[in-house]
C-alpha atoms as a PDB file:
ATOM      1  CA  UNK A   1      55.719  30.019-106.417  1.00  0.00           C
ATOM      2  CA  UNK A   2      58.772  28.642-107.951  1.00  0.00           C
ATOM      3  CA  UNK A   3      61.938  29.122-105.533  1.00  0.00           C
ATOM      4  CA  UNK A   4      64.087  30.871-107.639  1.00  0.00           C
ATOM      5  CA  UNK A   5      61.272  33.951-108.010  1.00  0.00           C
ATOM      6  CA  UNK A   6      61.630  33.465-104.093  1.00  0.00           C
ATOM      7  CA  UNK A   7      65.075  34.534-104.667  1.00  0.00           C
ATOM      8  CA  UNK A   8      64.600  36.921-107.222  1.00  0.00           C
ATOM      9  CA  UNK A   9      62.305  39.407-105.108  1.00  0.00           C
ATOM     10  CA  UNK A  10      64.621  38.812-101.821  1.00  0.00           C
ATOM     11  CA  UNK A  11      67.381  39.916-104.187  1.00  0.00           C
ATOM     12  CA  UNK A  12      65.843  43.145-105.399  1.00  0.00           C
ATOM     13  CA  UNK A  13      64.284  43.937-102.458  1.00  0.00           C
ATOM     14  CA  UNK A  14      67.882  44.267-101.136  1.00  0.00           C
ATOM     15  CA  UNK A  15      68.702  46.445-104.021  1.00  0.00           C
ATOM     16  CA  UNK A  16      66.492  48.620-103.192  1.00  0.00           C
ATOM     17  CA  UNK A  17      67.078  49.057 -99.555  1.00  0.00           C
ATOM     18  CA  UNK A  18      71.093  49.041-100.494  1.00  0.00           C
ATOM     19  CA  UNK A  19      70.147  52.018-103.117  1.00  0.00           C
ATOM     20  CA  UNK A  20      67.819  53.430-100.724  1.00  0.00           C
ATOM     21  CA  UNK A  21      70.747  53.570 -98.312  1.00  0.00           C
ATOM     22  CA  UNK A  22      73.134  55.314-100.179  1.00  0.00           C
ATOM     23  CA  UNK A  23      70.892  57.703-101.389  1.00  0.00           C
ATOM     24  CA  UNK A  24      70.274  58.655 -98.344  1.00  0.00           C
ATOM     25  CA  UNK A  25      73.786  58.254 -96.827  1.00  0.00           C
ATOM     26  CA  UNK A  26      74.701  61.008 -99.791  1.00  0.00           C
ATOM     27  CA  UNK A  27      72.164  63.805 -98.611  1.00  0.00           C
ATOM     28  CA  UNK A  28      73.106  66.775 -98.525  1.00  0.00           C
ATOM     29  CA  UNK A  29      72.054  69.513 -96.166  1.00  0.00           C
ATOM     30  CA  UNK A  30      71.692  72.321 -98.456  1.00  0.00           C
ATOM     31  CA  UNK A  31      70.204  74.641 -96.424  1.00  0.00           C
ATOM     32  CA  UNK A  32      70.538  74.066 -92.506  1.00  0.00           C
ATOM     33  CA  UNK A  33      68.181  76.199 -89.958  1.00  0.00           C
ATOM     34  CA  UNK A  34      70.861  76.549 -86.572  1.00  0.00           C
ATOM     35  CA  UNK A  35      69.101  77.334 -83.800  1.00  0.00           C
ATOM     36  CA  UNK A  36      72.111  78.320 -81.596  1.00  0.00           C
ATOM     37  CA  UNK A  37      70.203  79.188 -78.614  1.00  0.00           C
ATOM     38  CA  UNK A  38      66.514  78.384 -76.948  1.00  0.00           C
ATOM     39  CA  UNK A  39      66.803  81.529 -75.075  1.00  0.00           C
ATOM     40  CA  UNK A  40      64.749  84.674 -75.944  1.00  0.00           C
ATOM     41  CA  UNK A  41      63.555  87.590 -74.445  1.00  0.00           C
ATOM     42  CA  UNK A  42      59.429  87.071 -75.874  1.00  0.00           C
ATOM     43  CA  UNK A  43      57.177  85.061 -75.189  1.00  0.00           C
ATOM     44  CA  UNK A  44      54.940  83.433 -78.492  1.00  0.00           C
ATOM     45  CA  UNK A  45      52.548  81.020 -77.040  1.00  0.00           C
ATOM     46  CA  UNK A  46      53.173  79.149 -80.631  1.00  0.00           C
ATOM     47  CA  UNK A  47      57.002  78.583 -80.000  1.00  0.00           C
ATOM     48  CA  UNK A  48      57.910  75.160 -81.288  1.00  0.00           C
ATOM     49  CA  UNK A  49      61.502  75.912 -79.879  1.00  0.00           C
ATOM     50  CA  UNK A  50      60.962  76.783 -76.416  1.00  0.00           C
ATOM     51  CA  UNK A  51      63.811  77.655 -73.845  1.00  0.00           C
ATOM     52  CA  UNK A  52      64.397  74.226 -72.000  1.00  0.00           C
ATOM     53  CA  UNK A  53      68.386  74.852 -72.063  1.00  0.00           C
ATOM     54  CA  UNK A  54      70.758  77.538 -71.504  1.00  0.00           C
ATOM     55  CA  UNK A  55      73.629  76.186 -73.681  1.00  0.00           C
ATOM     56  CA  UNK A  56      75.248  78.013 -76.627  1.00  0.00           C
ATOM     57  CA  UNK A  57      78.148  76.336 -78.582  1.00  0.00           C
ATOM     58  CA  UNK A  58      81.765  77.929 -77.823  1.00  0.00           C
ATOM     59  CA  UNK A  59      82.399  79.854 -81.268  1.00  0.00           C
ATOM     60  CA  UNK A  60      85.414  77.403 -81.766  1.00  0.00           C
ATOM     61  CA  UNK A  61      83.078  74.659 -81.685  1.00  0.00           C
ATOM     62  CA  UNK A  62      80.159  76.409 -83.645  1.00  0.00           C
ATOM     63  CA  UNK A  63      82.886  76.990 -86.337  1.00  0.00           C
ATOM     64  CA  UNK A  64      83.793  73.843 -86.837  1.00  0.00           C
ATOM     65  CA  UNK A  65      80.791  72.079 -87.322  1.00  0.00           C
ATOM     66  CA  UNK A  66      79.735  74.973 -89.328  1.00  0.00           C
ATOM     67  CA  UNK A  67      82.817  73.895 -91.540  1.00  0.00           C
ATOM     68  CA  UNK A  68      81.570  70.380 -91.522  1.00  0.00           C
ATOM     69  CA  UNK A  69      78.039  71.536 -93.015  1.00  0.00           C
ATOM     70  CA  UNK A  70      79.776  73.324 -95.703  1.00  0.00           C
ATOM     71  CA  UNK A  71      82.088  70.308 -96.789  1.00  0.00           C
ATOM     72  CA  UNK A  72      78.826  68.188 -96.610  1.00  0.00           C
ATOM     73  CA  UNK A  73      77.297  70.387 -99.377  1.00  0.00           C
ATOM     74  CA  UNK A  74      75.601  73.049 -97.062  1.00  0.00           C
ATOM     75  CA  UNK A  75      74.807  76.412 -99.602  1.00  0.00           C
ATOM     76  CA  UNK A  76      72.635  78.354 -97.251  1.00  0.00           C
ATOM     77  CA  UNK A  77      72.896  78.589 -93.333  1.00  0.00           C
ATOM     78  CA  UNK A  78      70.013  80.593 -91.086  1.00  0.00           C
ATOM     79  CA  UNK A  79      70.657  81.985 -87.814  1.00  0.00           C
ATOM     80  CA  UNK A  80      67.607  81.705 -85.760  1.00  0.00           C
ATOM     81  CA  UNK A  81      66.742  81.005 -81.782  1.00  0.00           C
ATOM     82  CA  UNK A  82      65.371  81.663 -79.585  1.00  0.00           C
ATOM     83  CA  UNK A  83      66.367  85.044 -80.393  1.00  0.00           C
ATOM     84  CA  UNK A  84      69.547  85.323 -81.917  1.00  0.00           C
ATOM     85  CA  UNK A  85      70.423  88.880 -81.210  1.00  0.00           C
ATOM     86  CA  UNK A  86      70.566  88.046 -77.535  1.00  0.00           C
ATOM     87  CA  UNK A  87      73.961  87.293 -78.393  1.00  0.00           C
ATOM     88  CA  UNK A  88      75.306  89.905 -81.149  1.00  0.00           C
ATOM     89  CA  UNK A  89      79.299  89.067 -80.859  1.00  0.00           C
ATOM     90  CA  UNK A  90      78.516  85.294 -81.349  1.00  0.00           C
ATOM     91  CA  UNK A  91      75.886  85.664 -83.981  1.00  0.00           C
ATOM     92  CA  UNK A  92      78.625  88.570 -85.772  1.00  0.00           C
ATOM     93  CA  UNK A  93      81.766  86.455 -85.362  1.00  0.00           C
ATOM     94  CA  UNK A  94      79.615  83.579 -87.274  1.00  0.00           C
ATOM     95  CA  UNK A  95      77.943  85.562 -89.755  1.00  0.00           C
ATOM     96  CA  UNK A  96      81.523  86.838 -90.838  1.00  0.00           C
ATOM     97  CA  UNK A  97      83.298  83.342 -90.777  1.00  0.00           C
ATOM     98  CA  UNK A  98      80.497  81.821 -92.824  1.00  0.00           C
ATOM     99  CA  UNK A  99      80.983  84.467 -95.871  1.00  0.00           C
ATOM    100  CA  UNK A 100      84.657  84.994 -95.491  1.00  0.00           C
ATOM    101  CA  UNK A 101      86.343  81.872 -94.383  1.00  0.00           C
ATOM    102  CA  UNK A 102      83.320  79.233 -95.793  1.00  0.00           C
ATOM    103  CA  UNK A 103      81.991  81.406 -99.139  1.00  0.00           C
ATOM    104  CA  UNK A 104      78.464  80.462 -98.441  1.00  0.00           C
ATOM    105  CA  UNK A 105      75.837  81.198-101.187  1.00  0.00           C
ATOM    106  CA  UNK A 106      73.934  82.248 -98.142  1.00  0.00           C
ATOM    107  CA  UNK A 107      73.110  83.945 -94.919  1.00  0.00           C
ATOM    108  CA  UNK A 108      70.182  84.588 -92.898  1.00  0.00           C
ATOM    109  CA  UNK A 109      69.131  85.488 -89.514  1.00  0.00           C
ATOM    110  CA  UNK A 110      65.307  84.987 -88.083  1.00  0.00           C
ATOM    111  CA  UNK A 111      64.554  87.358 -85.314  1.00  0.00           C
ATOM    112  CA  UNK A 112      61.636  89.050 -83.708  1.00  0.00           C
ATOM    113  CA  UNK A 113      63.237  92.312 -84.490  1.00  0.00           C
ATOM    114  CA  UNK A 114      62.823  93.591 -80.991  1.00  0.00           C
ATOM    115  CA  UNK A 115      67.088  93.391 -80.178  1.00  0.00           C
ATOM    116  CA  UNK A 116      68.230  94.897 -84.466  1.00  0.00           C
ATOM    117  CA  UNK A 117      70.349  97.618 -83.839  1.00  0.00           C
ATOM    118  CA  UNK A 118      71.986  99.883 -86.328  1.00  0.00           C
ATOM    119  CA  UNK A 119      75.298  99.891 -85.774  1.00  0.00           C
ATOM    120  CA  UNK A 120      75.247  96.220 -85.893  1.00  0.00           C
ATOM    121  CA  UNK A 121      73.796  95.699 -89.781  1.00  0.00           C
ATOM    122  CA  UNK A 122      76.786  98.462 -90.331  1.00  0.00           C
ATOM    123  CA  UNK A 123      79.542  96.382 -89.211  1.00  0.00           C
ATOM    124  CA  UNK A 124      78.543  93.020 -90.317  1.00  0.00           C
ATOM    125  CA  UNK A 125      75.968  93.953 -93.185  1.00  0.00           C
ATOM    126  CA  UNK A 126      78.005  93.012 -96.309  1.00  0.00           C
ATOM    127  CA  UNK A 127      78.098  89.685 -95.027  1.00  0.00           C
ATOM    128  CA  UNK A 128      74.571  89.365 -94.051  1.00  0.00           C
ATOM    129  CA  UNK A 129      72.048  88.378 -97.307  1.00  0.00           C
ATOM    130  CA  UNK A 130      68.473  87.990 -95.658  1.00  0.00           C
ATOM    131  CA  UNK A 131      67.301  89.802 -92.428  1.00  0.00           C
ATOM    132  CA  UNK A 132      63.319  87.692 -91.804  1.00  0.00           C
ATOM    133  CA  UNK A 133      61.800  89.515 -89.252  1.00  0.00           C
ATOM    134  CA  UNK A 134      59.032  87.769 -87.287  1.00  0.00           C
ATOM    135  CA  UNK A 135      55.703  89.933 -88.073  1.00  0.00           C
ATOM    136  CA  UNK A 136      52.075  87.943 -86.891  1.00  0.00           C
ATOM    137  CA  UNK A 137      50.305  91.396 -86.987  1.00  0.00           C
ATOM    138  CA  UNK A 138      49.961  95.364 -87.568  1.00  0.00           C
ATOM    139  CA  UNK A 139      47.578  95.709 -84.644  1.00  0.00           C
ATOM    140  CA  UNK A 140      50.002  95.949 -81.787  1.00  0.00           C
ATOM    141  CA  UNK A 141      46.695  94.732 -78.851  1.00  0.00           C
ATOM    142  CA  UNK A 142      47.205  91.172 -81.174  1.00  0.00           C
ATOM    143  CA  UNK A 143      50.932  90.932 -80.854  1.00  0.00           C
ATOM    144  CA  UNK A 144      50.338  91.516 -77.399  1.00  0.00           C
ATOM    145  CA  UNK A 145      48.082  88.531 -76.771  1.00  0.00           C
ATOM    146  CA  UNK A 146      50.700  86.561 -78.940  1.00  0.00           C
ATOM    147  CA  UNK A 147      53.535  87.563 -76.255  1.00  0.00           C
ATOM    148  CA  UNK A 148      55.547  89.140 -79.014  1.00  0.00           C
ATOM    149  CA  UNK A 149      54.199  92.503 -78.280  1.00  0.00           C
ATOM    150  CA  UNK A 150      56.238  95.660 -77.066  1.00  0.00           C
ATOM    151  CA  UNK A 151      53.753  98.337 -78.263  1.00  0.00           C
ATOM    152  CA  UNK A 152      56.658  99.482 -81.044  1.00  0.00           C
ATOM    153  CA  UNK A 153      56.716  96.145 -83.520  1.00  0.00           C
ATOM    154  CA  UNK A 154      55.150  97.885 -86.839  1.00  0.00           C
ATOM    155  CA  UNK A 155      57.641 100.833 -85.875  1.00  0.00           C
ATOM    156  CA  UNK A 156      60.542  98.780 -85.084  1.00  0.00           C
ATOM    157  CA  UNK A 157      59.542  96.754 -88.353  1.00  0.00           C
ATOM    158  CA  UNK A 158      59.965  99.539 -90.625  1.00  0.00           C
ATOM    159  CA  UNK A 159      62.772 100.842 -89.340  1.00  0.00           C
ATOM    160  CA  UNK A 160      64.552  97.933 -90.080  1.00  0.00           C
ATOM    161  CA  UNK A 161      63.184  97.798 -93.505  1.00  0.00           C
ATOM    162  CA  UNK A 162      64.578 101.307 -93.824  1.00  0.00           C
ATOM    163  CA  UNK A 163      68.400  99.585 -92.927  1.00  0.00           C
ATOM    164  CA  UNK A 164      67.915  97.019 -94.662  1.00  0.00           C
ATOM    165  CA  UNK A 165      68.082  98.519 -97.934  1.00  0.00           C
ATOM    166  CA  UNK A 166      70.382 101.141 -96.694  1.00  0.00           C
ATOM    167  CA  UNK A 167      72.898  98.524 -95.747  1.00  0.00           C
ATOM    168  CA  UNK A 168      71.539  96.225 -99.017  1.00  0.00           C
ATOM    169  CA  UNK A 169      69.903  93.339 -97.316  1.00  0.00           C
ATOM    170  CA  UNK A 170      66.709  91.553 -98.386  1.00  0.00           C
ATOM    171  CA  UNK A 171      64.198  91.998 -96.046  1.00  0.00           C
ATOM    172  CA  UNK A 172      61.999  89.234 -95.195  1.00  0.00           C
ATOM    173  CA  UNK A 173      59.223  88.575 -93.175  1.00  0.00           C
ATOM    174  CA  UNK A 174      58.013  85.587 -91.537  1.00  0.00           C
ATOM    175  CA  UNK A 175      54.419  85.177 -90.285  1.00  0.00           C
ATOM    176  CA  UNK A 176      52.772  82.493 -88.081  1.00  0.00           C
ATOM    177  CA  UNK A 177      49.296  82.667 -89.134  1.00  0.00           C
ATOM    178  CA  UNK A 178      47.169  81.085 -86.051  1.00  0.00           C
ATOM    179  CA  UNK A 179      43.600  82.106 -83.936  1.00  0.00           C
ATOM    180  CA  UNK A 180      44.246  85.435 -83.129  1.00  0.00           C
ATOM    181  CA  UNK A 181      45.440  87.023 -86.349  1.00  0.00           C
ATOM    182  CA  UNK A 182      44.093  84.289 -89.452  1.00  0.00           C
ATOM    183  CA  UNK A 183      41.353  87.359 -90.182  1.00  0.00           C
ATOM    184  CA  UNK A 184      43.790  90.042 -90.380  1.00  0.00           C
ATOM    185  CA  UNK A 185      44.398  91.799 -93.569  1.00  0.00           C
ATOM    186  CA  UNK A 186      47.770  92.918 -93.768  1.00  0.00           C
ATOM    187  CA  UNK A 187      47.703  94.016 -97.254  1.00  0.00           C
ATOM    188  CA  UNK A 188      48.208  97.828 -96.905  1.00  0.00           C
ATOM    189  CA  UNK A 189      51.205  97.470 -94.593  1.00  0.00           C
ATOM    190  CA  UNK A 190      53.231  94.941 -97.125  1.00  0.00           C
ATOM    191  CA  UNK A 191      52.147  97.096 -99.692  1.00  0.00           C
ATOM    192  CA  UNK A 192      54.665  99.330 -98.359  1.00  0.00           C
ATOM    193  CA  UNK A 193      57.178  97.367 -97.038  1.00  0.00           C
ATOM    194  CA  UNK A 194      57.525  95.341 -99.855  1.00  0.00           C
ATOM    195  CA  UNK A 195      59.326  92.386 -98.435  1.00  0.00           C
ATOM    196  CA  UNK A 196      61.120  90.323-100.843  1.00  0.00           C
ATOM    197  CA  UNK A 197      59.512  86.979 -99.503  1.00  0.00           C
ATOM    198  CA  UNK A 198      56.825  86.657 -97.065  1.00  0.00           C
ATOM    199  CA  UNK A 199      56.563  83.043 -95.471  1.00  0.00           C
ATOM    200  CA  UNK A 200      53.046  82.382 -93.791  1.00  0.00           C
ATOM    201  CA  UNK A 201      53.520  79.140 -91.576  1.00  0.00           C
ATOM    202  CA  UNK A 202      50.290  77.782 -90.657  1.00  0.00           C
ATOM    203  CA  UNK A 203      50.937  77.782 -86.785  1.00  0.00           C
ATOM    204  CA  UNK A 204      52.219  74.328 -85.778  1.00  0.00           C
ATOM    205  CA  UNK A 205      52.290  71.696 -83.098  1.00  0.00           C
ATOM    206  CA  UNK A 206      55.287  69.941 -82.358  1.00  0.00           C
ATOM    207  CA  UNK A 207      55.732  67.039 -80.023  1.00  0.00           C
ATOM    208  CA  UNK A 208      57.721  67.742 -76.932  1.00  0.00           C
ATOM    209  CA  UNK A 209      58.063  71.445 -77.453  1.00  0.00           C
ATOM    210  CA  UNK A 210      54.503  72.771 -77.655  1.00  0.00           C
ATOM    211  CA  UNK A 211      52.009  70.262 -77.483  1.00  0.00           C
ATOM    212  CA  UNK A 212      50.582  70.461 -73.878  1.00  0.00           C
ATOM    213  CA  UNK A 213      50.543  71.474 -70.162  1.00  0.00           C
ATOM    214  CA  UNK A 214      53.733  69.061 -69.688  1.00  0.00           C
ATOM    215  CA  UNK A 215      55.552  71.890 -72.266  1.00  0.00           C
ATOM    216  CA  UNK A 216      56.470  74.990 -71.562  1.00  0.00           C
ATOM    217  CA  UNK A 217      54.215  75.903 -74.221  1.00  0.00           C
ATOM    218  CA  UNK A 218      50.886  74.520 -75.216  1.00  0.00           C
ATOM    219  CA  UNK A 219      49.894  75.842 -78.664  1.00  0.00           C
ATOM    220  CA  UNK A 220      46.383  73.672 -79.191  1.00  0.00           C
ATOM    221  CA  UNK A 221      44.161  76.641 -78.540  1.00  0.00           C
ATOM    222  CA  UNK A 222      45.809  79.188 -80.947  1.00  0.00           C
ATOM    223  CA  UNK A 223      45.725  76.305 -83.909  1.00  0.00           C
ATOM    224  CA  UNK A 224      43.494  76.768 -86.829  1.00  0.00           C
ATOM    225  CA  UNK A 225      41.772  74.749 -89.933  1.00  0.00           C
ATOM    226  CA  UNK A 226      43.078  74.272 -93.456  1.00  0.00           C
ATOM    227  CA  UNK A 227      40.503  76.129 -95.064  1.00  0.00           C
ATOM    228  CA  UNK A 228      41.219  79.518 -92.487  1.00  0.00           C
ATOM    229  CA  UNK A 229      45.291  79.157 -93.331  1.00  0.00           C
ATOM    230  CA  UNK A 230      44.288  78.667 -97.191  1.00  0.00           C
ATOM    231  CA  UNK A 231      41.343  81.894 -96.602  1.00  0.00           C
ATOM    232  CA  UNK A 232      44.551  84.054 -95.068  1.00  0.00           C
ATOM    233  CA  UNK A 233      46.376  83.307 -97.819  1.00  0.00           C
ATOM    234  CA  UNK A 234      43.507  83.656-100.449  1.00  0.00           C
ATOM    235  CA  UNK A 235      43.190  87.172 -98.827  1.00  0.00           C
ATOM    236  CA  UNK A 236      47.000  88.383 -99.537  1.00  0.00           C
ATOM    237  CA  UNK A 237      47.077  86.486-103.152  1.00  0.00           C
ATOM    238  CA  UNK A 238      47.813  89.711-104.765  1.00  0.00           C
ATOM    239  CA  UNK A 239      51.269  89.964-102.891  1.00  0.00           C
ATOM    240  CA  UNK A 240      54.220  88.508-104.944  1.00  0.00           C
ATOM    241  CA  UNK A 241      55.842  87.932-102.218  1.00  0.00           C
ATOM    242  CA  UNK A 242      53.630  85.464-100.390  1.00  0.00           C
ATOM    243  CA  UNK A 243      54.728  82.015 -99.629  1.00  0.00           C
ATOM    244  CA  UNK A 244      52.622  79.695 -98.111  1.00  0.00           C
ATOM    245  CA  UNK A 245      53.600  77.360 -95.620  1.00  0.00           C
ATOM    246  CA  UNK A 246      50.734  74.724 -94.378  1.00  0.00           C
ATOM    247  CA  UNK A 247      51.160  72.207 -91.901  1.00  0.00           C
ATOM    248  CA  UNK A 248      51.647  69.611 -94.531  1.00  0.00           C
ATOM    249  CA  UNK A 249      54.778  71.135 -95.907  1.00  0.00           C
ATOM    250  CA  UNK A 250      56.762  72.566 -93.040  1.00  0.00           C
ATOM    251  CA  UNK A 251      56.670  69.771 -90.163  1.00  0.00           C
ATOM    252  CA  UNK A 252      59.452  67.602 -91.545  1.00  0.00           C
ATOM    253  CA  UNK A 253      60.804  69.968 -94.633  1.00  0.00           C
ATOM    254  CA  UNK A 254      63.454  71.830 -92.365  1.00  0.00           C
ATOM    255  CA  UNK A 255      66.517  70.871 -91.426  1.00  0.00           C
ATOM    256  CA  UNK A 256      67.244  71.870 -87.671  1.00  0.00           C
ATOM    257  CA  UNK A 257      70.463  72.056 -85.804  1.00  0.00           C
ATOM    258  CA  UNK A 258      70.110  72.936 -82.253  1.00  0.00           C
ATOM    259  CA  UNK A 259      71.723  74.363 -80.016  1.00  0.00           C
ATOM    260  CA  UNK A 260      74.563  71.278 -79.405  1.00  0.00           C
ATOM    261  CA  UNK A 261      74.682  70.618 -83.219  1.00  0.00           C
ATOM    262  CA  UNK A 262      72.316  68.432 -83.114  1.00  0.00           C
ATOM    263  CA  UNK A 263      69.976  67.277 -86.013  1.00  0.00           C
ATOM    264  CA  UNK A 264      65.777  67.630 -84.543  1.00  0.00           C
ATOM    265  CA  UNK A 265      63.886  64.895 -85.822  1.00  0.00           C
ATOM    266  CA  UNK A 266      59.985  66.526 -86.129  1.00  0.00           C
ATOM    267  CA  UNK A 267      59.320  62.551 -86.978  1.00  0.00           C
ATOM    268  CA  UNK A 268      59.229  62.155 -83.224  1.00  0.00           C
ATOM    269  CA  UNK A 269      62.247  60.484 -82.641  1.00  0.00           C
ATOM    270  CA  UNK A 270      65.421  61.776 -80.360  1.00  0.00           C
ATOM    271  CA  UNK A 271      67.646  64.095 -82.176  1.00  0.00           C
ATOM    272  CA  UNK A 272      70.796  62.860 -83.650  1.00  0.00           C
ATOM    273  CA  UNK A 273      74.133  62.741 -81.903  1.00  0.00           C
ATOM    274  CA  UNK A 274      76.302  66.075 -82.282  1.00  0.00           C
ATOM    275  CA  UNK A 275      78.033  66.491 -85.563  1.00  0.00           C
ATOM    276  CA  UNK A 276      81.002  67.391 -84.134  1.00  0.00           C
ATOM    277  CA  UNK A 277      80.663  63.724 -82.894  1.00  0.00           C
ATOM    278  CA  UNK A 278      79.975  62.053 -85.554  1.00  0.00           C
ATOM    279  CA  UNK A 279      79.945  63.737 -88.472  1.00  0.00           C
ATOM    280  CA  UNK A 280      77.056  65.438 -90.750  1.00  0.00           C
ATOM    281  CA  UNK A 281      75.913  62.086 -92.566  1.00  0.00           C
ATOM    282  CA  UNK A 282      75.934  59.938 -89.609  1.00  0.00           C
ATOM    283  CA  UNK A 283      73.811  62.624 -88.142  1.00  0.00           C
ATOM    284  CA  UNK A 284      71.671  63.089 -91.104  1.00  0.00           C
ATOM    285  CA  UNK A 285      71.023  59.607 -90.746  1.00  0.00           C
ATOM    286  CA  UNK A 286      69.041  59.355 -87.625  1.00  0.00           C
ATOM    287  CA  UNK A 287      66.520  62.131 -88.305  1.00  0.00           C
ATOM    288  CA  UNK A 288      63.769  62.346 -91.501  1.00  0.00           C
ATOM    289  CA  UNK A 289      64.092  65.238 -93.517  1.00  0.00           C
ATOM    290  CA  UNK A 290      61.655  65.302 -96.682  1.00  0.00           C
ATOM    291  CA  UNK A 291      63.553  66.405 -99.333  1.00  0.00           C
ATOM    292  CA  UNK A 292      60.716  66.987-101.667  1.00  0.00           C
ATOM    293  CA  UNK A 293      58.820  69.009 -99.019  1.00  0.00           C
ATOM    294  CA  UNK A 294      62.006  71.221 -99.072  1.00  0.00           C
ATOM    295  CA  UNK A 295      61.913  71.663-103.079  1.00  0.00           C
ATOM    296  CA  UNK A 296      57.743  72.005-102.852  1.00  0.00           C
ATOM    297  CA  UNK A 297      57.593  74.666-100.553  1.00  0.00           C
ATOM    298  CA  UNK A 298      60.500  76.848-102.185  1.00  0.00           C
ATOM    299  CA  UNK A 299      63.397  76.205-100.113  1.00  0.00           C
ATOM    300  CA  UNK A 300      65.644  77.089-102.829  1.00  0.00           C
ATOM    301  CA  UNK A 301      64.993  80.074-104.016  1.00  0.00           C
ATOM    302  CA  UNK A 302      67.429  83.258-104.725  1.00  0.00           C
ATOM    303  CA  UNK A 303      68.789  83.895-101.645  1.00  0.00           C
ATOM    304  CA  UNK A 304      72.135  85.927-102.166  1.00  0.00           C
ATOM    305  CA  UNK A 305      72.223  89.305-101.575  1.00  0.00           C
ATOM    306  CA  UNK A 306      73.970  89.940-105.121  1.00  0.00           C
ATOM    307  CA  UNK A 307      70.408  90.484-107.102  1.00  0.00           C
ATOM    308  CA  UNK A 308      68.661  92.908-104.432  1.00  0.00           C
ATOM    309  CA  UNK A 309      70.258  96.143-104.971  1.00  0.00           C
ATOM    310  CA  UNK A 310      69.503  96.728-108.393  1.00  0.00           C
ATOM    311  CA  UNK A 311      65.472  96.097-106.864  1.00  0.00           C
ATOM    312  CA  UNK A 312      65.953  98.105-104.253  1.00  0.00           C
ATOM    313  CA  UNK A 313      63.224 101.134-104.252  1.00  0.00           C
ATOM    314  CA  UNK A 314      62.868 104.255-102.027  1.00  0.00           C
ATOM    315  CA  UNK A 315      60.215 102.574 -98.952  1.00  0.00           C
ATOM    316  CA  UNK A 316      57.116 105.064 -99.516  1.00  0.00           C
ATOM    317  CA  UNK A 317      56.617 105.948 -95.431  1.00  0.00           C
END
C-alpha cells in the first residue's frame, strides 16, 4: 500500500478519536440518580447498592456539587439510597435547594415507602415532582421473602398514592421483577392506583455489590430468563403506564452518584474521583454511560409536576 494512504488512515483515525473525545468530554448528565446514602432500614436480597459505608455528604458539600451538575447541563436529579427517608432534614433541605436556588426541570425521590410521612410531602411537596415507590408485590408473604416486607406495604402504598395527589405529586412505582414475584399479576391493584409510570427492572446483577457470597448480597438465585421478564411484562401490556426495563437496557443506562459524589461505573471499573474534586466532566470521563440506552429506555420523559394536576382523578379505594 502506497505510504501516503498509510498516512491518510493514521490521520483520520485520529480524527475520529479527537471527535470521539470531545464528544464525549461535552456530555451532559441530564438526569443524575444520587444515591446519598447505602444505609436502609430493609433488606432486598436484589440490592445492587448495598450498605458497605456509613457516609452521607455534609449538605454544604451535597449542595455544591449539586450546583456543579446543574451548570454541567443536569435537568432532572433523583433522590434514592439506600433509603432516603432515613434522613428527612437532609433529603428536605436538598429537595428545596434544587427547585428554588437551581430551577431544576426535575425532582424525584425512590423509596421503599416504609419511612413517607405526611407531614413531610406537606412541607416540602411543591417542590417535590415524582414520589417512585418501590412495589415487587401485592401479596405481602412475597415481600416478605424479598426482605422488603412489613405486613402493611399495599396499605402503606395506597396511602401514599392518596397524598400524592392530595399534595399534587406523580406517583410512581418501581418494580424489580425477579424469582419470587415474575408470575404475579398485579393488574387489579394498578388498575386502581393508576401510577403515572411503572418501571419493571428485570432484577440485576452487579459486580461488587450483589454478585456472590464475598457481597453482602448475592442475587444469582432470585435472577430470571428473558422470556419470564418479557412474559411479566406481556401479562401487564394493557397498563399505559408500564415501562420495561431488561437487563440489556438498564446496566450501563443510569447515571449514578454515590454517596461521596462519585460517578459508579456498572462497566466494572472503579468509580470516578469526587466531583467536588474534579469537576463533572473529568468525572464523567472515567465511567461509561450509554447514552442511547438512556434515550431507548425512556429516560426522558415528562417529568415535571406542572402536567399532573389537571390528570389527577379521585383513587377509586
Amino acid at each position: 500500500m502506497d505510504l501516503s494512504i498509510y498516512i491518510l488512515i493514521i490521520i483520520v483515525t485520529a480524527i475520529f478519536f479527537i471527535v470521539k473525545w470531545h464528544v464525549r468530554s461535552g456530555q451532559a448528565p441530564v438526569s443524575v440518580n444520587y444515591h446519598f446514602t447505602r444505609k436502609c432500614n430493609k433488606d432486598c436480597l436484589f440490592c445492587f447498592h448495598t450498605a458497605t459505608t456509613s457516609h452521607i455528604e455534609k449538605p454544604e458539600n451535597a449542595k455544591r456539587g449539586l450546583t456543579l451538575l446543574k451548570q454541567a447541563g443536569m435537568k432532572k436529579i433523583n433522590f434514592a439510597g439506600g433509603e432516603p427517608f432515613l434522613y428527612p432534614k437532609f433529603l428536605g433541605e436538598m429537595i428545596d435547594f434544587c427547585k428554588d436556588a437551581l430551577q431544576l426541570e426535575s425532582v424525584s425521590i425512590v423509596t421503599n415507602g416504609s419511612l413517607v410521612k405526611e407531614p413531610f410531602l406537606e412541607k416540602h411537596g411543591r417542590n417535590i415532582d415524582i414520589l417512585a415507590v418501590s412495589c415487587d408485590s401485592f401479596d405481602e408473604a412475597t415481600n416478605m421473602k424479598i426482605g422488603r416486607g412489613s405486613g402493611n406495604n399495599v396499605r402503606k402504598l395506597y396511602e401514599i398514592a392518596s397524598w400524592c395527589q392530595k399534595y399534587n405529586i406523580k406517583f410512581k412505582l418501581n418494580t424489580v421483577v425477579n424469582r419470587f414475584n415474575h408470575l404475579e399479576d398485579m393488574n387489579e391493584h394498578l388498575n386502581v392506583l393508576q401510577p403515572f409510570r411503572w418501571k419493571c427492572f428485570q432484577v440485576l446483577i452487579v459486580a461488587g455489590e450483589n454478585d456472590s457470597d464475598k457481597t453482602l448480597r448475592n442475587a444469582h438465585n432470585l435472577t430470571i430468563s428473558d422470556d419470564e421478564f418479557d412474559r411479566f411484562c406481556e401479562r401487564h401490556a394493557n397498563q399505559a403506564s408500564l415501562v420495561p426495563e431488561p437487563n440489556r437496557l438498564m446496566a450501563k443506562s443510569y447515571l449514578i452518584l454515590d454517596e461521596y459524589m462519585r460517578f459508579l461505573d456498572r462497566n466494572g471499573q472503579q468509580p470516578s474521583k469526587s466531583i467536588l474534586e474534579v469537576g463533572v466532566q473529568q468525572a464523567l470521563q472515567a465511567v461509561f454511560w450509554d447514552e442511547e440506552a438512556f434515550v431507548e429506555r425512556g429516560g426522558v420523559y415528562d417529568w415535571n409536576k406542572s402536567s399532573c394536576s389537571s390528570d389527577n382523578k379521585e383513587l377509586d379505594w
